[in-house]
Protein backbone atom coordinates (compact mmCIF):
# COMPACT_ATOMS: atom_id res chain seq x y z
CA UNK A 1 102.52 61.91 49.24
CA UNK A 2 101.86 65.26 51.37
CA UNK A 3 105.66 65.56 51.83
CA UNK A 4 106.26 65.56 47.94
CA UNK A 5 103.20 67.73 47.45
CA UNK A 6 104.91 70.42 49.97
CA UNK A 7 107.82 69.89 48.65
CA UNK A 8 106.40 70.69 44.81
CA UNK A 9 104.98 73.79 46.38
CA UNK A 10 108.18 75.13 47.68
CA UNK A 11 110.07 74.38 44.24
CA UNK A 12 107.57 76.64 42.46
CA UNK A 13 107.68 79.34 45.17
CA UNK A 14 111.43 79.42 45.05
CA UNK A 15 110.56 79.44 40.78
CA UNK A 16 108.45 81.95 40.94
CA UNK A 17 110.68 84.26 43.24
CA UNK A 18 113.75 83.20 40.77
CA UNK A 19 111.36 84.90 37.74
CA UNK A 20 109.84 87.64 39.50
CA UNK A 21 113.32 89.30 40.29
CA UNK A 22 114.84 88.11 36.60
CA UNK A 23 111.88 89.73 35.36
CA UNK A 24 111.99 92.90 37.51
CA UNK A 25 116.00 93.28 36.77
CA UNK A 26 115.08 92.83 32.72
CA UNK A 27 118.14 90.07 32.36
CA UNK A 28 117.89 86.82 30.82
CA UNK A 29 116.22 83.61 32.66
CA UNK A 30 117.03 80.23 31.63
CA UNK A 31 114.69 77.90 32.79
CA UNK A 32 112.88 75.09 31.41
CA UNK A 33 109.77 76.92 31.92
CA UNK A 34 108.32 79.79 29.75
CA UNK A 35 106.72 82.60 31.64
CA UNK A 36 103.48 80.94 30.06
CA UNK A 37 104.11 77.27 31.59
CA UNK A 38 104.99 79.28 34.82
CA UNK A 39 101.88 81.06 34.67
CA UNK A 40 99.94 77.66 34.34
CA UNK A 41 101.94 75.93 36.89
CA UNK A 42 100.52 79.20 39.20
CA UNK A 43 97.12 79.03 38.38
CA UNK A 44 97.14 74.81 39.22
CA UNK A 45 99.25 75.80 42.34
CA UNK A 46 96.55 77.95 43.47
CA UNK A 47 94.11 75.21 43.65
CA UNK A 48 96.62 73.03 46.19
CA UNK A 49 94.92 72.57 49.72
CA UNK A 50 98.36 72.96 51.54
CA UNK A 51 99.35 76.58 50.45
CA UNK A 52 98.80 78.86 53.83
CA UNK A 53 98.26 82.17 53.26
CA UNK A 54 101.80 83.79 52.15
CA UNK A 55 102.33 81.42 49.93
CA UNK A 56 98.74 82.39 48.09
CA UNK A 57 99.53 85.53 48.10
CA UNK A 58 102.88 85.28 46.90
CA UNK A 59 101.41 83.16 43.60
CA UNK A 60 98.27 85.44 43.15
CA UNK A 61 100.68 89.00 43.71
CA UNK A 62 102.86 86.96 40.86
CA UNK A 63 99.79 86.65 38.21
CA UNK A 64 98.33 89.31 38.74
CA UNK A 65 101.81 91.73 38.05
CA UNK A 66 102.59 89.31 35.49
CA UNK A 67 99.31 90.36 33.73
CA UNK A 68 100.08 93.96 34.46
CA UNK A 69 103.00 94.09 33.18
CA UNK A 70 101.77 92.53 29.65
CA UNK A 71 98.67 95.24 29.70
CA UNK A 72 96.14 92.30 30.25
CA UNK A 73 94.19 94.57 32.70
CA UNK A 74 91.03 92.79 31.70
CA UNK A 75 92.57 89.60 32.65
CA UNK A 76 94.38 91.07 35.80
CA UNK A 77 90.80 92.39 36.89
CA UNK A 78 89.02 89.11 36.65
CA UNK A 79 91.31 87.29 38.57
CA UNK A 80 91.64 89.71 41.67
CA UNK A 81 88.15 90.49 41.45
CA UNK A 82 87.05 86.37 41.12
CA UNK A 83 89.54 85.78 43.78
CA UNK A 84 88.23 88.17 45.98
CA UNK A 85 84.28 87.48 45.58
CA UNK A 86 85.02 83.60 46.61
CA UNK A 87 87.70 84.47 49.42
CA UNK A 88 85.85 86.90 51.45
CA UNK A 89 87.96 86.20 54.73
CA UNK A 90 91.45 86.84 52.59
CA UNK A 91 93.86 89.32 54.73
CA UNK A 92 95.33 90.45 51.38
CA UNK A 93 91.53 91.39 49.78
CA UNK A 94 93.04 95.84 50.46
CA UNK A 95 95.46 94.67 48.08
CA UNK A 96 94.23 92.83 45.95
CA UNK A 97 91.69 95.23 45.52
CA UNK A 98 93.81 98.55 45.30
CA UNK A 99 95.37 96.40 42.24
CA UNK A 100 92.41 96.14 40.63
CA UNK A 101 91.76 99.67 41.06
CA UNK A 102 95.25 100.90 39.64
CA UNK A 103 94.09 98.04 36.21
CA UNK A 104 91.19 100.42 35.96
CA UNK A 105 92.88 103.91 36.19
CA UNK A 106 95.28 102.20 33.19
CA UNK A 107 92.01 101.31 31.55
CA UNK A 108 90.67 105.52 31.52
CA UNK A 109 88.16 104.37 34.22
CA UNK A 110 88.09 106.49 36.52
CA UNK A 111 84.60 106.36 38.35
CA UNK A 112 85.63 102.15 38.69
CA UNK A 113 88.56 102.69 40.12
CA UNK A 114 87.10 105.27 42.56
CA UNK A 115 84.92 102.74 43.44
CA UNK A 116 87.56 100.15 44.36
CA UNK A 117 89.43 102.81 46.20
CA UNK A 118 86.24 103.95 48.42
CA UNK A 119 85.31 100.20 48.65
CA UNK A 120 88.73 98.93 50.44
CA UNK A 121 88.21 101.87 52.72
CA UNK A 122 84.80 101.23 53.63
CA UNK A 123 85.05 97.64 54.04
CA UNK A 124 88.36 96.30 54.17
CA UNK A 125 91.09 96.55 56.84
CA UNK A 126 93.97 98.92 56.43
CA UNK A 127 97.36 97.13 54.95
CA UNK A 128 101.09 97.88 55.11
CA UNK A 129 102.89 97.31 51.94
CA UNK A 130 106.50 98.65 52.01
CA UNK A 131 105.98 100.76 55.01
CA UNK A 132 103.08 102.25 53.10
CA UNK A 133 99.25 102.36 54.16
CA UNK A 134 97.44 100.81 51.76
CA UNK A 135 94.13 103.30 52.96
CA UNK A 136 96.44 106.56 52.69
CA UNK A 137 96.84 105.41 48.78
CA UNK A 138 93.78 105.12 48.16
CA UNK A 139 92.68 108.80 49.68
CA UNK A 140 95.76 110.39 47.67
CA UNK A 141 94.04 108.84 44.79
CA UNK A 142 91.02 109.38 45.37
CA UNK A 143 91.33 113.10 46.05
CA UNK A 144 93.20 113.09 42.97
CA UNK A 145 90.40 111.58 40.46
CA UNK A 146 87.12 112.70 42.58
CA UNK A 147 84.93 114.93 40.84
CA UNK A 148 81.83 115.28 43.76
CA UNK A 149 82.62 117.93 46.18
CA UNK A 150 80.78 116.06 49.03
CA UNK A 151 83.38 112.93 48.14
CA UNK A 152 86.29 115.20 48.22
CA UNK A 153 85.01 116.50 51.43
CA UNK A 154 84.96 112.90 53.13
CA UNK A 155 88.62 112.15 51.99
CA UNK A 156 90.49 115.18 52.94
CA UNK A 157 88.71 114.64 56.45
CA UNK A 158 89.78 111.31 56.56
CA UNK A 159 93.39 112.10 55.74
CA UNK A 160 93.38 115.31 58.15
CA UNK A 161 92.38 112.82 60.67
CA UNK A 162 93.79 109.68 60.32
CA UNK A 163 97.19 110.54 58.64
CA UNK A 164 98.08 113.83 59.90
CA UNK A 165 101.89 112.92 60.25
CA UNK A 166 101.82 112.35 56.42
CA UNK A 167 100.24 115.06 54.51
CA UNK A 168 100.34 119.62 54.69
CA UNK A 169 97.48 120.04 56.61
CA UNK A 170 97.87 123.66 56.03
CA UNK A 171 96.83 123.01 52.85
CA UNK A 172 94.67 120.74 53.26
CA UNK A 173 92.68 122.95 55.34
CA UNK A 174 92.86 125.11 52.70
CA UNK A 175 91.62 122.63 50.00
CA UNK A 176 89.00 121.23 52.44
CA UNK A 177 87.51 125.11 52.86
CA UNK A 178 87.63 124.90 48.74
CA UNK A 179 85.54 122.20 48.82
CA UNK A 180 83.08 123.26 50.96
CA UNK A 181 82.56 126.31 49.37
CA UNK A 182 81.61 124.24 45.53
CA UNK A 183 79.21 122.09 47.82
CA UNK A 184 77.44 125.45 49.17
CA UNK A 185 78.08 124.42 52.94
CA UNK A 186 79.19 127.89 53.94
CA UNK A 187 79.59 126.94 57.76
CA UNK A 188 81.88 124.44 57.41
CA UNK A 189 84.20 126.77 54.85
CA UNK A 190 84.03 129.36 57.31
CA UNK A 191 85.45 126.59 60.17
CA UNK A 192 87.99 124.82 57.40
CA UNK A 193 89.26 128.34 56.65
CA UNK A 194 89.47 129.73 60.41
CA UNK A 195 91.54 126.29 60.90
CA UNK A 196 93.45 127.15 57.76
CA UNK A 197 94.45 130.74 59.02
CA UNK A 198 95.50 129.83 62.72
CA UNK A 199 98.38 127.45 61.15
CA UNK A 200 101.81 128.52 61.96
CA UNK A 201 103.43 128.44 58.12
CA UNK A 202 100.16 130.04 56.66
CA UNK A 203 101.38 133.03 55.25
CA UNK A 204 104.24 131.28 54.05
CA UNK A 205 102.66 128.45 52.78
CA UNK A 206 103.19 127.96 48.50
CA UNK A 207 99.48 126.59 47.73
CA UNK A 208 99.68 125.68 43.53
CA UNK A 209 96.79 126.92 42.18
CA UNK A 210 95.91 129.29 44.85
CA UNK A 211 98.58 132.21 44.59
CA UNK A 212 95.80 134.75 47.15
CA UNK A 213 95.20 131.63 49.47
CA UNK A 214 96.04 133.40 52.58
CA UNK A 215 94.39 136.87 51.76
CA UNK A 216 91.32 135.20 51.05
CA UNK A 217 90.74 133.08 53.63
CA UNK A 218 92.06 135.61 55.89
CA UNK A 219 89.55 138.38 54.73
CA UNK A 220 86.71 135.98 54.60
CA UNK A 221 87.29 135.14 59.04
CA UNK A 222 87.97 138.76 59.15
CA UNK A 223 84.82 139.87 57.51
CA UNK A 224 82.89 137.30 59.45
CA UNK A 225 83.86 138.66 62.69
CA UNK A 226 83.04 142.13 61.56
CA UNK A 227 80.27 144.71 62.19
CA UNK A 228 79.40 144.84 58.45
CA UNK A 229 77.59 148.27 58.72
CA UNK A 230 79.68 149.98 56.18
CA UNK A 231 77.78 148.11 53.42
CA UNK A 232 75.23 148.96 50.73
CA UNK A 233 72.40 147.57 49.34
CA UNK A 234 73.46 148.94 45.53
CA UNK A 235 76.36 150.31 44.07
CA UNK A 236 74.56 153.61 43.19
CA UNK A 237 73.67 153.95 46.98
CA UNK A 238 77.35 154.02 47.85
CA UNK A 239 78.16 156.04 44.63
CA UNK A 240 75.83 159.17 46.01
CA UNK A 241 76.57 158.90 49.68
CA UNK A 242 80.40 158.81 48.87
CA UNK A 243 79.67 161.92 46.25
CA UNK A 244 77.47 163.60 48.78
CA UNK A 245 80.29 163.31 51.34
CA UNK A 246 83.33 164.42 49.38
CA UNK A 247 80.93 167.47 48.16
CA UNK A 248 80.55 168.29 52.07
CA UNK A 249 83.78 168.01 52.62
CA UNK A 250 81.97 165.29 55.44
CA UNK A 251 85.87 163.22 56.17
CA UNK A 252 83.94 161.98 59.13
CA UNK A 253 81.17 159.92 56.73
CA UNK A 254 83.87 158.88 54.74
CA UNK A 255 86.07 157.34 57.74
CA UNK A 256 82.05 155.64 57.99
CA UNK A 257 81.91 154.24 54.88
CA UNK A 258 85.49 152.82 54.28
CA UNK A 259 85.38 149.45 54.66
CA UNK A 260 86.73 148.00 58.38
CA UNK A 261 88.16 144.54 57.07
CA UNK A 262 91.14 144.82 54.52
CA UNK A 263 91.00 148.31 53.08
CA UNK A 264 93.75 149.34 51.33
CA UNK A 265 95.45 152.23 49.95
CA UNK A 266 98.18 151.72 47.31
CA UNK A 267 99.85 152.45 44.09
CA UNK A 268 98.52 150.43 41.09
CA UNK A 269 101.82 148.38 40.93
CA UNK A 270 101.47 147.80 44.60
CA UNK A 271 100.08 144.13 45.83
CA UNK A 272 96.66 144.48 48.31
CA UNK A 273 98.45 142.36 51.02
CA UNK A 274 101.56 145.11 51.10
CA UNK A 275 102.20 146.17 54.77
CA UNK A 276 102.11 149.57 53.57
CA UNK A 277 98.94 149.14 51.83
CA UNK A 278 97.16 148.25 54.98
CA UNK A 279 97.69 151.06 57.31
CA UNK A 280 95.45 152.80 58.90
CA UNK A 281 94.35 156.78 58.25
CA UNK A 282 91.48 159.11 58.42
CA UNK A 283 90.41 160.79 55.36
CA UNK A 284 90.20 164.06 57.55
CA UNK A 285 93.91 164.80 56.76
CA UNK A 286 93.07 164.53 53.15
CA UNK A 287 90.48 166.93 53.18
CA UNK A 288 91.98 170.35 53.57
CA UNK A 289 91.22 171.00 50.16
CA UNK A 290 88.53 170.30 48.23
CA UNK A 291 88.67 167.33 45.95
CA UNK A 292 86.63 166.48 43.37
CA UNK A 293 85.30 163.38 40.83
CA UNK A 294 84.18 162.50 37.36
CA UNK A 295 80.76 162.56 37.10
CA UNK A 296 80.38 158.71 36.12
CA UNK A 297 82.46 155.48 36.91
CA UNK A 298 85.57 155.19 35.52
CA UNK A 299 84.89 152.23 32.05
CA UNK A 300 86.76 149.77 33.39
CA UNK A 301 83.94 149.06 36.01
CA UNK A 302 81.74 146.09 35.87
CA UNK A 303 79.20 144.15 37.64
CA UNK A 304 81.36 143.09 40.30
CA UNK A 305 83.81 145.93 40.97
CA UNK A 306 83.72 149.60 40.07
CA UNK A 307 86.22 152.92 40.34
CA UNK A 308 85.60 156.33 40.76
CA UNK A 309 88.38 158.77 39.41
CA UNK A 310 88.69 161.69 41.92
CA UNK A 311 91.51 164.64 42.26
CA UNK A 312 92.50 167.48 44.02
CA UNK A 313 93.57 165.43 47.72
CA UNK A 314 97.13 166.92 47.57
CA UNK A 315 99.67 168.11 45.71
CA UNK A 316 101.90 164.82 45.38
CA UNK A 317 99.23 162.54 43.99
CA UNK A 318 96.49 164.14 43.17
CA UNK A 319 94.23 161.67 41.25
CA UNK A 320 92.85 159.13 43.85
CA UNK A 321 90.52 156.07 42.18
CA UNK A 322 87.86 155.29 45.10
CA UNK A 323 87.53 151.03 44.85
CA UNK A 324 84.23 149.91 45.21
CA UNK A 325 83.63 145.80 45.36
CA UNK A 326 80.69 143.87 45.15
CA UNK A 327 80.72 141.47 48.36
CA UNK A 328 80.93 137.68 48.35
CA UNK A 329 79.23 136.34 51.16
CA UNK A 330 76.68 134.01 51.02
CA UNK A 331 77.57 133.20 54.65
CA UNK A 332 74.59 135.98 55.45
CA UNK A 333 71.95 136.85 52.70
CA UNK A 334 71.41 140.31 53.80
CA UNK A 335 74.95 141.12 53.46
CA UNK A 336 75.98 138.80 50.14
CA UNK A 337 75.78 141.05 47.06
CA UNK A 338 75.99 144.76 48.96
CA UNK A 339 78.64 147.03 47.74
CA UNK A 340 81.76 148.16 49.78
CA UNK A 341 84.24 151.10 49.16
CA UNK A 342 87.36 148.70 49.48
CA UNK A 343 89.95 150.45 48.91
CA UNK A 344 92.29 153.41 47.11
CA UNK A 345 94.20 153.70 44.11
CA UNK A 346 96.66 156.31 43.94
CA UNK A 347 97.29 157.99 40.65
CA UNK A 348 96.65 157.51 37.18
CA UNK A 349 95.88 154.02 35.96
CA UNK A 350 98.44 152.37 34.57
């Protein structure tokens, strides 16, 4: 009786294989079986004593896509779920389970099937399935349908260190800095973004979405390592003491109070990041005449950045437009939200 019941199972294995391949392939089947005995025949199977574990999860893999297939992702999600509340000890639970979470992301829900994802990597052990970690899917998805910083945070740590072979960690580092900047942990942005910076293709690297990457995270280490002491507490304070220079003719005070981290002079076509735009000069061999500036700030200014239109430097471009920036660093409170002369604008604005 064992021998026929082993032999039963192996006839509906080699069935079910048969199907699963017809099915994949879209051809005809003939068989005196519909796809709904078959699923019956499955679901009795299951229930055999003799099945070890491949053949399980060859049957249960079989349902469950079955259901998938038709859009029963209710009825795919009870069975995987069912299966794997009363088979704690099942090898296959990572997969079963990163189905399950796939049924909900067809279902719209997301937060479940974030759950599911976190869940097989918090308690279940990592699978292969084609060559493919089963815990590197669920980061990539994860990452993808997170919405809490401090989650985001965990997973691209977890895939910077467990599966650096397989991802841009350039980016990453990049992304990771992101993140730790929307959950206000300023240290650790500072640290993903100094990582971020000393990678070999970083000022090559094509980050979608983040166009300035590199010139931001640059400026940001740069500033950081700085002196600061060309800042103001108010954008007036740095509009007199700029005035009260040029008026003096003072090139000295003005070297002072250009900024020491990124300042740039530059058409307005020109980009910030130009090598041209970053070189170095002292306003001293500007100042062999005397300029001059409008008595207010150019309209264009706002609460965050601000120009002042002044003339007179030299007889090639005359009209200069002094840059002045509010800074962005809550890094140090005494330093976030000073003002900075940041840079030059030659000529008239476009």
């Amino acid at each position: 009786m064992k021998f026929q019941k082993t032999n039963r199972i192996y006839i509906i294995l080699g069935m079910l294989v048969v199907f699963g391949l017809a099915s994949c392939a879209q051809v005809g089947y003939s068989s005196s079986f519909t796809p709904e005995e078959t699923q019956k025949q499955l679901n009795n199977l299951l229930k055999t004593q003799e099945l070890d574990s491949k053949q399980r999860y060859a049957i249960i893999n079989q349902i469950a896509s079955s259901r998938l297939a038709e859009q029963d992702y209710h009825g795919a999600i009870l069975l995987l779920t069912e299966w794997v509340e009363k088979n704690p000890d099942d090898m296959y639970n990572s997969y079963w389970l990163l189905m399950t979470a796939h049924a909900y992301l067809s279902l719209g829900a997301e937060p479940i099937a974030e759950y599911y994802f976190d869940r097989i990597l918090q308690n279940c052990p990592d699978l292969l399935v084609k060559g493919n970690s089963i815990h590197f899917m669920c980061l990539q998805n994860l990452i993808q349908i997170s919405k809490t910083p401090s989650h985001r945070i965990k997973y691209f740590n977890e895939l910077i260190n467990r599966f650096p072979q397989d991802i841009n960690t350039t980016e990453l580092y990049l992304r990771l800095a992101l993140e730790y900047e929307n959950d206000n942990q300023w240290d650790q942005a500072l640290k993903a973004c100094e990582l971020f910076v000393q990678q070999a293709d970083a000022t090559t690297s094509q980050i979608p979405g983040e166009p300035d990457a590199y010139k931001n995270a640059r400026h940001l280490v740069d500033f950081n390592n700085s002196s600061k002491d060309w800042t103001f507490e108010t954008l007036q304070e740095l509009e007199a003491s700029v005035k009260k220079a040029i008026n003096n003719r003072d090139w000295r005070t003005l070297d002072k109070y250009k900024a020491k981290v990124n300042f740039f002079t530059m058409s307005w076509r020109q980009d910030e990041t130009a090598t041209n735009a970053q070189e170095e000069f002292s306003m001293g061999d500007w100042m062999i005449r005397k300029a001059h500036y409008a008595d207010t700030l150019d309209e264009s200014s706002n609460a965050n950045e601000a120009y002042l239109r002044t003339w007179g430097w030299n007889t090639y471009v005359s009209t200069w437009y002094l840059y002045f920036r509010k800074i962005n660093f809550p890094l140090d409170p005494d330093i976030n939200g000073n003002w900075e002369w940041a840079g030059i604008y030659l000529g008239n604005k476009i």
